[in-house]
Protein backbone atom coordinates (compact mmCIF):
# COMPACT_ATOMS: atom_id res chain seq x y z
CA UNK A 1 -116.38 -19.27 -55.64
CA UNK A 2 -118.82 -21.38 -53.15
CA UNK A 3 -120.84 -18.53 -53.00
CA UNK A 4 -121.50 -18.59 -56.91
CA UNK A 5 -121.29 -22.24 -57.40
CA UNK A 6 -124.33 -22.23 -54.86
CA UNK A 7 -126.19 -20.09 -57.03
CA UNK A 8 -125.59 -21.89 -59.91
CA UNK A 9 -126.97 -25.40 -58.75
CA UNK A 10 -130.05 -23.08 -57.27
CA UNK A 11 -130.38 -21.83 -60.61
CA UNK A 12 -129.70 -24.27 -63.03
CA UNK A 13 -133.41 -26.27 -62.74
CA UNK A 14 -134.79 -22.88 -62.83
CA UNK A 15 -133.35 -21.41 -65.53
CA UNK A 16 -133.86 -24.37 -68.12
CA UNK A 17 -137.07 -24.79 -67.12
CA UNK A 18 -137.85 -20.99 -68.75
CA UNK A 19 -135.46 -21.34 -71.82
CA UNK A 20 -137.25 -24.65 -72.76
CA UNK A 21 -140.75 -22.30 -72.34
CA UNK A 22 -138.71 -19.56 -74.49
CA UNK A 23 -139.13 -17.23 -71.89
CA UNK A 24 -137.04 -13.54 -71.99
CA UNK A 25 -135.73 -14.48 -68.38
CA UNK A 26 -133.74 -17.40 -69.61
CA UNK A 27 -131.22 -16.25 -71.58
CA UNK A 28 -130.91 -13.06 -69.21
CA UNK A 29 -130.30 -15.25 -66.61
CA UNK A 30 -127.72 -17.49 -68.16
CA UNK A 31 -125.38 -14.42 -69.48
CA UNK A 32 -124.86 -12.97 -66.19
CA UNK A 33 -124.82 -15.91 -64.28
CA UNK A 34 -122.77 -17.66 -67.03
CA UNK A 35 -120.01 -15.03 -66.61
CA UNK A 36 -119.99 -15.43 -62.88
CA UNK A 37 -119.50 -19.37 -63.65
CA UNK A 38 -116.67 -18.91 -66.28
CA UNK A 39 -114.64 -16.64 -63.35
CA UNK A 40 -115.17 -19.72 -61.48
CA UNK A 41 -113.86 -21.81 -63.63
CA UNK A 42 -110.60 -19.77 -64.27
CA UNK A 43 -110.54 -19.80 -60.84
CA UNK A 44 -109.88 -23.92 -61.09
CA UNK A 45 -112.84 -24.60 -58.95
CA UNK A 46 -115.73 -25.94 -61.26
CA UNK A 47 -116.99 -29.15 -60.55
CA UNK A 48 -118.88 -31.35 -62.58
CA UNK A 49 -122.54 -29.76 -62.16
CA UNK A 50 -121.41 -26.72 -62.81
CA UNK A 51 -119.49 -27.84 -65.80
CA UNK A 52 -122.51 -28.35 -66.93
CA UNK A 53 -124.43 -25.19 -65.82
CA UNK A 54 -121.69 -23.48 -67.29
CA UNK A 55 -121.78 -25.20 -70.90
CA UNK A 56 -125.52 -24.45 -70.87
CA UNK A 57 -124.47 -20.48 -70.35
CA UNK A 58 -122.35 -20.89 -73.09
CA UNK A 59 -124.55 -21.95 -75.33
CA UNK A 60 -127.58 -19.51 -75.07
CA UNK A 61 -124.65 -16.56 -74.12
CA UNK A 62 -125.39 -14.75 -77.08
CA UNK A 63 -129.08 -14.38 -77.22
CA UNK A 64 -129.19 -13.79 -73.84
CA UNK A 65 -127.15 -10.74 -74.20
CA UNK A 66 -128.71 -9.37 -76.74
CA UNK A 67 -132.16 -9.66 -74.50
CA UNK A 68 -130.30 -8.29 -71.54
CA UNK A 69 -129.45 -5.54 -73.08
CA UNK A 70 -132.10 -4.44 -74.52
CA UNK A 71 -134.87 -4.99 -71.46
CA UNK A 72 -133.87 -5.95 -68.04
CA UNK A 73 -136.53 -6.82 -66.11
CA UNK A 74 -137.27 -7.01 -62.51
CA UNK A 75 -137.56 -10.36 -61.93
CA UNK A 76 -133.76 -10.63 -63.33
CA UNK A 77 -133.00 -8.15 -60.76
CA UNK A 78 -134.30 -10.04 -57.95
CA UNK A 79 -132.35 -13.29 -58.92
CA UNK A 80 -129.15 -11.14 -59.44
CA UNK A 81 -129.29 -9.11 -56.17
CA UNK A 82 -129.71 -12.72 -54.45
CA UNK A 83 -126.82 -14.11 -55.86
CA UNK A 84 -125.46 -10.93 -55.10
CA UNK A 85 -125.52 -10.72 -51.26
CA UNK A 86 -124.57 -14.34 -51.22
CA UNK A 87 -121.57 -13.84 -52.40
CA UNK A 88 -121.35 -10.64 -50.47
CA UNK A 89 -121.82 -12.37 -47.48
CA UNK A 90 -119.18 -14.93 -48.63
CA UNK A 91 -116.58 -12.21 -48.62
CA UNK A 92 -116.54 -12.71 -52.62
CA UNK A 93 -114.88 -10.61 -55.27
CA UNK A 94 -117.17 -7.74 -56.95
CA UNK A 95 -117.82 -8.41 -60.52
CA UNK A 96 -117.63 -5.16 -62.98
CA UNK A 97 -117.37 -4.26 -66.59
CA UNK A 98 -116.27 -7.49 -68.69
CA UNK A 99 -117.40 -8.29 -71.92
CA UNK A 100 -120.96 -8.95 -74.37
CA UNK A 101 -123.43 -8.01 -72.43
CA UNK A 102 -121.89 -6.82 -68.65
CA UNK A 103 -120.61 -4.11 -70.12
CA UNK A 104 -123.80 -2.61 -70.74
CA UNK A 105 -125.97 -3.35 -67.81
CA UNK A 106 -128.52 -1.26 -67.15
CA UNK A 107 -127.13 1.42 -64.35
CA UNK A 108 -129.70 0.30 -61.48
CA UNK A 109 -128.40 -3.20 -61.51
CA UNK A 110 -124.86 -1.84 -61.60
CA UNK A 111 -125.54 0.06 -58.18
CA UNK A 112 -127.20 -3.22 -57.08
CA UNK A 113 -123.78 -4.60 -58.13
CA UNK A 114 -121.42 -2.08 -56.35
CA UNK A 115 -124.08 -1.86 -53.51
CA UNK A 116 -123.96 -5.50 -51.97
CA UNK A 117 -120.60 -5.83 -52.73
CA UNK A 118 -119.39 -2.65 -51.21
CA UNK A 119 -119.40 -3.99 -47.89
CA UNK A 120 -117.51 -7.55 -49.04
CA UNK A 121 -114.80 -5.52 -50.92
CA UNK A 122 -113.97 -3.19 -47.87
CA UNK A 123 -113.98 -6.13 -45.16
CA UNK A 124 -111.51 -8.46 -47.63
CA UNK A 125 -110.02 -7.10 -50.32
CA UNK A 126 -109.17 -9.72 -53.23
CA UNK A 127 -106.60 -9.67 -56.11
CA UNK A 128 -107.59 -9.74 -59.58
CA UNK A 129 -110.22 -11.84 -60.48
CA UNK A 130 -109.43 -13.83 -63.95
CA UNK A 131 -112.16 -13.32 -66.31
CA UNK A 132 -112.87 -13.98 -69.85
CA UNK A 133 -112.82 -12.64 -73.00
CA UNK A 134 -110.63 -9.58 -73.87
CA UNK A 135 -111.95 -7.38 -70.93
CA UNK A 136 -110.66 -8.74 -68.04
CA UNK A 137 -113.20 -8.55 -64.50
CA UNK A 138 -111.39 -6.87 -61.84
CA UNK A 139 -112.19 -6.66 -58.44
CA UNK A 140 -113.02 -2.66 -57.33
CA UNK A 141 -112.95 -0.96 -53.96
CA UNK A 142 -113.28 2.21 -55.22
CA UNK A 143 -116.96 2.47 -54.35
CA UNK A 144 -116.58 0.58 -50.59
CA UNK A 145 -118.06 2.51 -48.13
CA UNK A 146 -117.46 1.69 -44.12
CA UNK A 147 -119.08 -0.39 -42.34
CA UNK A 148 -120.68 2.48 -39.91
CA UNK A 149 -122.13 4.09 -42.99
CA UNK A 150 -123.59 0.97 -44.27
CA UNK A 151 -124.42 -0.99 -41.17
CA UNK A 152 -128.11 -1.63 -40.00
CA UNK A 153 -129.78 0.60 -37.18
CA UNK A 154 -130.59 -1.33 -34.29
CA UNK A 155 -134.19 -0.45 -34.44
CA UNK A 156 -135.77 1.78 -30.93
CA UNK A 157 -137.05 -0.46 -27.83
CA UNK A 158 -140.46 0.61 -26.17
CA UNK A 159 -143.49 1.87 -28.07
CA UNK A 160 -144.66 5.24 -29.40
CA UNK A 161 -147.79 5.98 -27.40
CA UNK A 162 -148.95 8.24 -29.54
CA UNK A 163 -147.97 9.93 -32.75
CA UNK A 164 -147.97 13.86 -32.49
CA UNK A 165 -146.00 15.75 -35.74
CA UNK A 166 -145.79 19.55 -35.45
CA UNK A 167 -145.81 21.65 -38.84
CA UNK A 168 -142.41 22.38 -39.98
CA UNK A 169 -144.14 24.69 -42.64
CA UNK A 170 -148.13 25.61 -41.38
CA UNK A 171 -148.68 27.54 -44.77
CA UNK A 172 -149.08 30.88 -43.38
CA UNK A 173 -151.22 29.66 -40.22
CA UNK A 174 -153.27 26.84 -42.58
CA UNK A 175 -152.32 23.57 -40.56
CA UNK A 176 -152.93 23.81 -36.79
CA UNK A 177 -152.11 21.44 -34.05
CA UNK A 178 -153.92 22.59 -30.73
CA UNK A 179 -151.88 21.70 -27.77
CA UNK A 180 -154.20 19.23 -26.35
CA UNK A 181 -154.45 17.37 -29.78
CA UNK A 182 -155.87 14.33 -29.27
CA UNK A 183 -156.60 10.41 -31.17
CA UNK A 184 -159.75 9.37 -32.85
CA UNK A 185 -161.55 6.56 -30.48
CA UNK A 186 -160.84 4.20 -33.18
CA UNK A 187 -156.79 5.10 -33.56
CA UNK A 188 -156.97 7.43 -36.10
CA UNK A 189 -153.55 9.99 -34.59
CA UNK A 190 -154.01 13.90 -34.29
CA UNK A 191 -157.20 13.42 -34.83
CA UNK A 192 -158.16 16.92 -34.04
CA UNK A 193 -155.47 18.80 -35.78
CA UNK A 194 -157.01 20.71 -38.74
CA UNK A 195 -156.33 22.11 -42.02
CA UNK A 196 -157.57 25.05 -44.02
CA UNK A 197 -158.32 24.03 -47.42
CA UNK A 198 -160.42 25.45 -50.31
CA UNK A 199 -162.06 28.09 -47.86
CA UNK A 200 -163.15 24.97 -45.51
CA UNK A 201 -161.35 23.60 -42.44
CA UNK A 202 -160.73 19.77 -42.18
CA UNK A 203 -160.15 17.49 -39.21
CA UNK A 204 -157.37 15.21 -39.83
CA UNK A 205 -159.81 12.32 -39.00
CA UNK A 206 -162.16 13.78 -42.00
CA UNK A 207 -159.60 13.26 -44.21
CA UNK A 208 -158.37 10.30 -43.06
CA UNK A 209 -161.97 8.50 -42.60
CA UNK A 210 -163.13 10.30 -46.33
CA UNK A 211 -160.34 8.54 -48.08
CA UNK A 212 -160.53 5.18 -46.53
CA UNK A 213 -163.85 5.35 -47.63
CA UNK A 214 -163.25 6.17 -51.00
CA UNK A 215 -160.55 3.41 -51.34
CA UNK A 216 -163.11 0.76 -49.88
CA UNK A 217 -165.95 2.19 -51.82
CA UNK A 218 -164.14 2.38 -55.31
CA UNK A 219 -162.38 -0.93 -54.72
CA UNK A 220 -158.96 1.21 -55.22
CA UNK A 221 -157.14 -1.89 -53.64
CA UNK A 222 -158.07 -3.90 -56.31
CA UNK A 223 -156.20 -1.73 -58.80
CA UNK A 224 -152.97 -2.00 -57.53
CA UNK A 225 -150.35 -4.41 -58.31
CA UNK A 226 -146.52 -5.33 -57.57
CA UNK A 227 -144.35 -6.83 -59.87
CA UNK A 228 -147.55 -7.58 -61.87
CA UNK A 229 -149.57 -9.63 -59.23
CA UNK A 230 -152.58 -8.12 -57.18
CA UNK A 231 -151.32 -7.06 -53.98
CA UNK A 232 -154.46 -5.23 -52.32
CA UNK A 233 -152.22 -3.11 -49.82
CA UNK A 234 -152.32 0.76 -49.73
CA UNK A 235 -149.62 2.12 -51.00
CA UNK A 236 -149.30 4.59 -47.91
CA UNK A 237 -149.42 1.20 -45.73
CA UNK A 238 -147.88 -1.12 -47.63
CA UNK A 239 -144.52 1.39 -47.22
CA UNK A 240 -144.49 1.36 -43.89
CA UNK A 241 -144.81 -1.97 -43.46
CA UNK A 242 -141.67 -1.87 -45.80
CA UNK A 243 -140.02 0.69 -43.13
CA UNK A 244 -141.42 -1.88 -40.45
CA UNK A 245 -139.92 -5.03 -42.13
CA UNK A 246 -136.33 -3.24 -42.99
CA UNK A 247 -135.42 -1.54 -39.43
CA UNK A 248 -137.05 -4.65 -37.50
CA UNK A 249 -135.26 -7.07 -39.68
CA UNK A 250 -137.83 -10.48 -38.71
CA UNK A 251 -136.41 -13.63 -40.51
CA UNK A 252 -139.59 -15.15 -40.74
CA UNK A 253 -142.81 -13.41 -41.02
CA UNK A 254 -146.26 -15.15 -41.24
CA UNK A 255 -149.13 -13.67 -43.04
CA UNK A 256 -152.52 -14.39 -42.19
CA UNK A 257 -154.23 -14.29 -45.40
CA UNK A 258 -152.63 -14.49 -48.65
CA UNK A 259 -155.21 -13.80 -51.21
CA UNK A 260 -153.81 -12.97 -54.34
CA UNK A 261 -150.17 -13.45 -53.01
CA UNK A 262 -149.26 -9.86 -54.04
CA UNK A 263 -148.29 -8.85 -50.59
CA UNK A 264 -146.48 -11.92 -49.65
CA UNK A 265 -144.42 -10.77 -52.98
CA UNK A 266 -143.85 -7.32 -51.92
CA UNK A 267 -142.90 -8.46 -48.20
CA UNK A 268 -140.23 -11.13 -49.40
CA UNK A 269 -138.55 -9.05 -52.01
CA UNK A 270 -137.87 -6.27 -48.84
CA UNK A 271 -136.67 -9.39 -46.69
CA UNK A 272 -134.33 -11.18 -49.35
CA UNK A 273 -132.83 -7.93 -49.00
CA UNK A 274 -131.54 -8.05 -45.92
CA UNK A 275 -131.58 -11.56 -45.37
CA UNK A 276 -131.62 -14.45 -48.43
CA UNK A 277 -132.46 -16.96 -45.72
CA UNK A 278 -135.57 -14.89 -44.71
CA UNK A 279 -138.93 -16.89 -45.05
CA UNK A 280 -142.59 -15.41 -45.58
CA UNK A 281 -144.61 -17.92 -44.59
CA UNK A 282 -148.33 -16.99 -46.08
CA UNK A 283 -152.08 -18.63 -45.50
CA UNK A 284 -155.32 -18.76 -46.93
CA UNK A 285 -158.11 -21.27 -47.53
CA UNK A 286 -157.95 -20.31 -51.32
CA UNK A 287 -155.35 -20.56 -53.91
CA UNK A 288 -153.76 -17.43 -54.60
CA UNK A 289 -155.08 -17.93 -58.13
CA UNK A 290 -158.70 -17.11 -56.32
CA UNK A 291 -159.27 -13.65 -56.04
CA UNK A 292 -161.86 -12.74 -53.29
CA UNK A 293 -163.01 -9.13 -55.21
CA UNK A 294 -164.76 -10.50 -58.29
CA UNK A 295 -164.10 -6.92 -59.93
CA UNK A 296 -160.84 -7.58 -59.37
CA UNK A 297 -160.36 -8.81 -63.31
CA UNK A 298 -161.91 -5.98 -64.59
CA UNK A 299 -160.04 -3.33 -62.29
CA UNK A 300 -156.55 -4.78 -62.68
CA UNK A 301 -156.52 -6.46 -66.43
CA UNK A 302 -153.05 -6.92 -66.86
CA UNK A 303 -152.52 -8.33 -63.27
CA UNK A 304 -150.99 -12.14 -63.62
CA UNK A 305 -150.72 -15.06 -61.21
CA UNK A 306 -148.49 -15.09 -58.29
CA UNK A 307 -146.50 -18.45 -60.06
CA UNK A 308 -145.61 -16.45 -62.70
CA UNK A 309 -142.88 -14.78 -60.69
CA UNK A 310 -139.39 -16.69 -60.13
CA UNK A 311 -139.84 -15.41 -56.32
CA UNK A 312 -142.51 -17.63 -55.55
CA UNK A 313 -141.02 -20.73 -55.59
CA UNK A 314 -137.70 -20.04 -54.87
CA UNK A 315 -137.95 -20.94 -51.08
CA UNK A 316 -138.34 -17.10 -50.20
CA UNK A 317 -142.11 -17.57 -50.10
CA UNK A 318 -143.99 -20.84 -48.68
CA UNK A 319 -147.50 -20.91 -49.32
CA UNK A 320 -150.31 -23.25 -47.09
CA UNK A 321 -153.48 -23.97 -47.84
CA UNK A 322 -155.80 -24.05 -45.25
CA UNK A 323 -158.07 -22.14 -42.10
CA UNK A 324 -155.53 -20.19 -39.87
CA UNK A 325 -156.74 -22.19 -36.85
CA UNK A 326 -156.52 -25.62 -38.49
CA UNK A 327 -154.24 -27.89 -36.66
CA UNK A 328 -152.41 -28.66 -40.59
CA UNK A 329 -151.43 -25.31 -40.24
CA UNK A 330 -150.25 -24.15 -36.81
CA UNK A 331 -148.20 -27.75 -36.32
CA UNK A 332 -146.48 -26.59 -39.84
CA UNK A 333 -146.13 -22.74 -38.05
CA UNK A 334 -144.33 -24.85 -35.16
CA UNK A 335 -142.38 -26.50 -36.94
CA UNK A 336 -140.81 -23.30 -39.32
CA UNK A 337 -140.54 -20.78 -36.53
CA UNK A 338 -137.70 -23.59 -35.19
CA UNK A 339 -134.22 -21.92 -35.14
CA UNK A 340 -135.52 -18.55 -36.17
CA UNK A 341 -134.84 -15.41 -34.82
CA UNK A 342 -136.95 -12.86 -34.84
CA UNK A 343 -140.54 -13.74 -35.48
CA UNK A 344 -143.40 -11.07 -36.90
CA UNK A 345 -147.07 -11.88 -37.46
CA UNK A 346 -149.54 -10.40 -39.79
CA UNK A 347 -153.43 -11.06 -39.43
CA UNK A 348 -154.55 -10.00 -42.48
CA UNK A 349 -157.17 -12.76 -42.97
CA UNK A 350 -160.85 -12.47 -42.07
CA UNK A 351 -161.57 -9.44 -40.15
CA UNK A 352 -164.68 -10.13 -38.01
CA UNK A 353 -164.00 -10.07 -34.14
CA UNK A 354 -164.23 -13.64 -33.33
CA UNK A 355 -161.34 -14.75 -36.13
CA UNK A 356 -159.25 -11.85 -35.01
CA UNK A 357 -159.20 -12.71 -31.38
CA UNK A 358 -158.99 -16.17 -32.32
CA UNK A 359 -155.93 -15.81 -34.73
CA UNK A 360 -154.67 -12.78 -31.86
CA UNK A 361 -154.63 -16.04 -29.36
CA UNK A 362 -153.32 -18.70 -31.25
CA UNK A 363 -150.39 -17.12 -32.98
CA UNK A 364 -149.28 -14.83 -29.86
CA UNK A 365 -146.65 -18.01 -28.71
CA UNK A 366 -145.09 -17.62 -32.06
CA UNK A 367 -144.28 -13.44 -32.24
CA UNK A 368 -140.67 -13.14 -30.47
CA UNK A 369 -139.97 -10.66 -27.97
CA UNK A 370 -139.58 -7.29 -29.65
CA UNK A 371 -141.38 -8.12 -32.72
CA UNK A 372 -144.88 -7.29 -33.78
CA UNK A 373 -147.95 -8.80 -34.50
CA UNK A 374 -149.80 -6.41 -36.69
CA UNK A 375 -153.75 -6.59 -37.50
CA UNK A 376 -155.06 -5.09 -40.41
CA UNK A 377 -157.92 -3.35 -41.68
CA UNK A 378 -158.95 -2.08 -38.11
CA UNK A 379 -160.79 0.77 -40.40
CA UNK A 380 -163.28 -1.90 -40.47
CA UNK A 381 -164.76 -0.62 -37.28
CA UNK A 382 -165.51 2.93 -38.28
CA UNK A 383 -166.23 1.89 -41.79
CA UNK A 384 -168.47 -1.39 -40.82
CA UNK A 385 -169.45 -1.32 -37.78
CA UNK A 386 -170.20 -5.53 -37.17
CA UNK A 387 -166.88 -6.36 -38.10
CA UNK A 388 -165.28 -4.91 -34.63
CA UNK A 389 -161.89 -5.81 -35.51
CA UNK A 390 -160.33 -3.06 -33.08
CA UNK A 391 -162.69 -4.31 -30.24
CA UNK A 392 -161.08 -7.89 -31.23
CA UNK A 393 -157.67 -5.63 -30.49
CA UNK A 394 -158.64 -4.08 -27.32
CA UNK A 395 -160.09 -7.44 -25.92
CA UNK A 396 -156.87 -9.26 -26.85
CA UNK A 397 -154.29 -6.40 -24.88
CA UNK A 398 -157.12 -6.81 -22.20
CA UNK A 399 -157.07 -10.18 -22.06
CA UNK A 400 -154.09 -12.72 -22.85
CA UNK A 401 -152.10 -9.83 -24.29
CA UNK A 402 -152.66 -7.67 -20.90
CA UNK A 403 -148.75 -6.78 -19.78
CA UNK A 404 -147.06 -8.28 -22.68
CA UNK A 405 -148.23 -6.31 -25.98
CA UNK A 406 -148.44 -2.71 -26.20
CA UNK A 407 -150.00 -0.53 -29.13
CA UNK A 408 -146.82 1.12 -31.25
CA UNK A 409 -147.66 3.82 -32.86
CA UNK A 410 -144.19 4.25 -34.62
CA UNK A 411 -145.12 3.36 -38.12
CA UNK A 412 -148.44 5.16 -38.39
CA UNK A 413 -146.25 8.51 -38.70
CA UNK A 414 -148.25 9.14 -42.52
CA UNK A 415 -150.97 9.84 -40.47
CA UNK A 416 -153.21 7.70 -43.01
CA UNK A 417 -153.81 4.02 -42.21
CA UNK A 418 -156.00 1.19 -42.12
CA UNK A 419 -154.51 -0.35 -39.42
CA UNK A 420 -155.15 2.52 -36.60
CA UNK A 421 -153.96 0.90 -33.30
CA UNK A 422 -152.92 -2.55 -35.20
CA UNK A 423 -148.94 -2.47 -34.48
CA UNK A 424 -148.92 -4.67 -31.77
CA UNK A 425 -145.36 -4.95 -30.07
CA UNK A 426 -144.40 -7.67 -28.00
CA UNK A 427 -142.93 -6.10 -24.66
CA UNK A 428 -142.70 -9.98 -22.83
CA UNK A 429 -143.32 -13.37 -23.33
């Protein structure tokens, strides 16, 4: 009931704010939350705000169904599952079936549902759960799994040296990986592995060099989107960073460079998984409303601003304007990193060697033991040659990183990356 009462005063600005724009989300929003604030009530333990919040449910109940039912979108989702694993975490009852419009939710938010709540149901059981209308809510346990099955993987200590895959299926003799196999000078793993294709034989680090120029060269990043907004990540990367985020589990992670504020999208929606009091806290010297490409309009036409999504300013994502290095900016860094956990850092800002070093040795003090400080884009130094981002690398593990960091190459198992030697694990302080 705290757990949902929570979510209600967190939602309440929110949600009038896009009924009184006529927005889809509102009504949406106020029939599912509604219902969780009339169990609450039955329960006996409204108070007077939520009175309130729970009128305004009332009210709009109807339409909002009917909207619900008919498209739910993904922004609806990633309010809901919040909610959701705070009152999972709370130990609260699992809310199923009922009446208007939760009996017809779409069947990915009803596994988002039973999902988070899983875990809640099988640690404390609860008795009925009073609902309203003629369908009666019930709690359900008869989707818990255990606890081993759902628990998290502590993720592997030490680094990867290097990343060596053997063919589990060569195509009659058409993939080969000599014994002595051995990296590209600028990271690029297997590098000498080939493959026989269309009567020719490829080096891995021909096809891995010939696409990342074709991505760079067709501006390919600036067709891609999440959620709507420009996020400028390859997909192939921008999943294991995914991987990266989910089995490390940071609580805060702080992105150099925040451009469009696609990526800072994609990163928090990962982390609110796991953790609805993770922060992604993202920089640039622009707005995110500036995009740097100026094909970028013309390549991705029906890509929106970053405010446009709830998960912007829900408290998930802080954004600061300003230089990396600017004093503004590292004494706010110093003063969110307080209390948390498990600290990651991204450099994805600008790439030439001096800012990388410089951002490398400024932002080491705030990566926690364990955790990683990943560069990007150190393609840039096969693909243009001035930029010498992975000499900015090298000169940092050489230098004040000597001992302490160590180049993981654990999440560059796809082969394909643009960040070649730029997972950068914290072995000491």
């Amino acid at each position: 009931a705290a757990a949902i009462r929570n979510v209600g005063k967190f939602s309440f600005n929110l949600v009038m704010r896009y009924r009184d724009a006529g927005c889809f989300m509102a009504g949406a929003m106020l029939t599912y939350i509604g219902q969780a604030g009339m169990q609450v009530s039955a329960l006996g333990s409204m108070q007077e705000e939520d009175d309130r919040f729970l009128m305004a449910s009332r009210q709009s109940k109807e339409e909002g169904a009917q909207i619900l039912c008919s498209e739910i979108g993904t922004e609806i989702e990633a309010v809901v599952r919040r909610m959701l694993i705070q009152a999972a975490s709370s130990g609260e009852a699992k809310i199923s079936g009922g009446d208007d419009c939760l009996g017809h939710l779409e069947p990915s938010l009803a596994r988002a549902v039973n999902s988070h709540f899983a875990s809640a149901t099988a640690k404390a059981p609860m008795s009925d759960v009073v609902g309203s209308g003629p369908s009666a809510n019930k709690v359900s346990t008869t989707n818990s799994t255990t606890n081993t099955q759902c628990s998290h993987h502590p993720p592997p200590s030490g680094v990867l040296p290097e990343m060596v895959l053997q063919p589990l299926d060569d195509f009659g003799g058409a993939i080969k990986v000599p014994a002595d196999v051995k990296p590209a000078a600028w990271g690029v793993p297997m590098a000498t592995a080939t493959v026989d294709v269309n009567n020719k034989t490829l080096e891995v680090v021909d096809i891995v060099d010939g696409y990342n120029f074709l991505f760079e060269g067709l501006h390919m990043f600036s067709m891609l989107s999440w959620r709507g907004v420009a996020v400028q990540q390859d997909p192939i990367d921008a999943f294991a960073i995914e991987d990266m985020l989910w089995r490390e589990q940071p609580d805060l992670l702080i992105e150099l460079g925040t451009n469009t504020g696609g990526s800072a999208l994609f990163y928090a929606q990962v982390m609110q998984d796991y953790n609805p009091d993770s922060l992604v806290f993202t920089v640039d010297p622009h707005p995110p409303s500036v995009n740097w490409d100026k094909n970028a309009e013309s390549l991705c036409p029906h890509c929106r601003d970053v405010s446009c999504h709830p998960l912007w300013n829900s408290g998930a994502i802080e954004f600061k304007q300003g230089l990396s290095w600017e004093p503004k900016v590292v004494d706010r860094v110093e003063q969110i990193v307080q209390g948390r956990k498990k600290v990651m850092v991204m450099q994805d800002a600008n790439h030439l060697h001096a800012s990388v070093i410089n951002d490398l040795e400024i932002y080491d003090k705030f990566v926690t033991v364990g955790s990683y400080f990943l560069v990007q884009d150190t393609k840039l130094t096969r693909m243009r040659p001035r930029y010498k981002t992975l000499e900015a690398v090298h000169e940092f593990l050489d230098g004040q990183g000597k001992g302490r960091y160590a180049i993981d190459k654990r999440y560059e198992y796809q082969l394909f990356s643009h960040h070649h030697d730029g997972f950068l694990r914290k072995m000491r302080a």
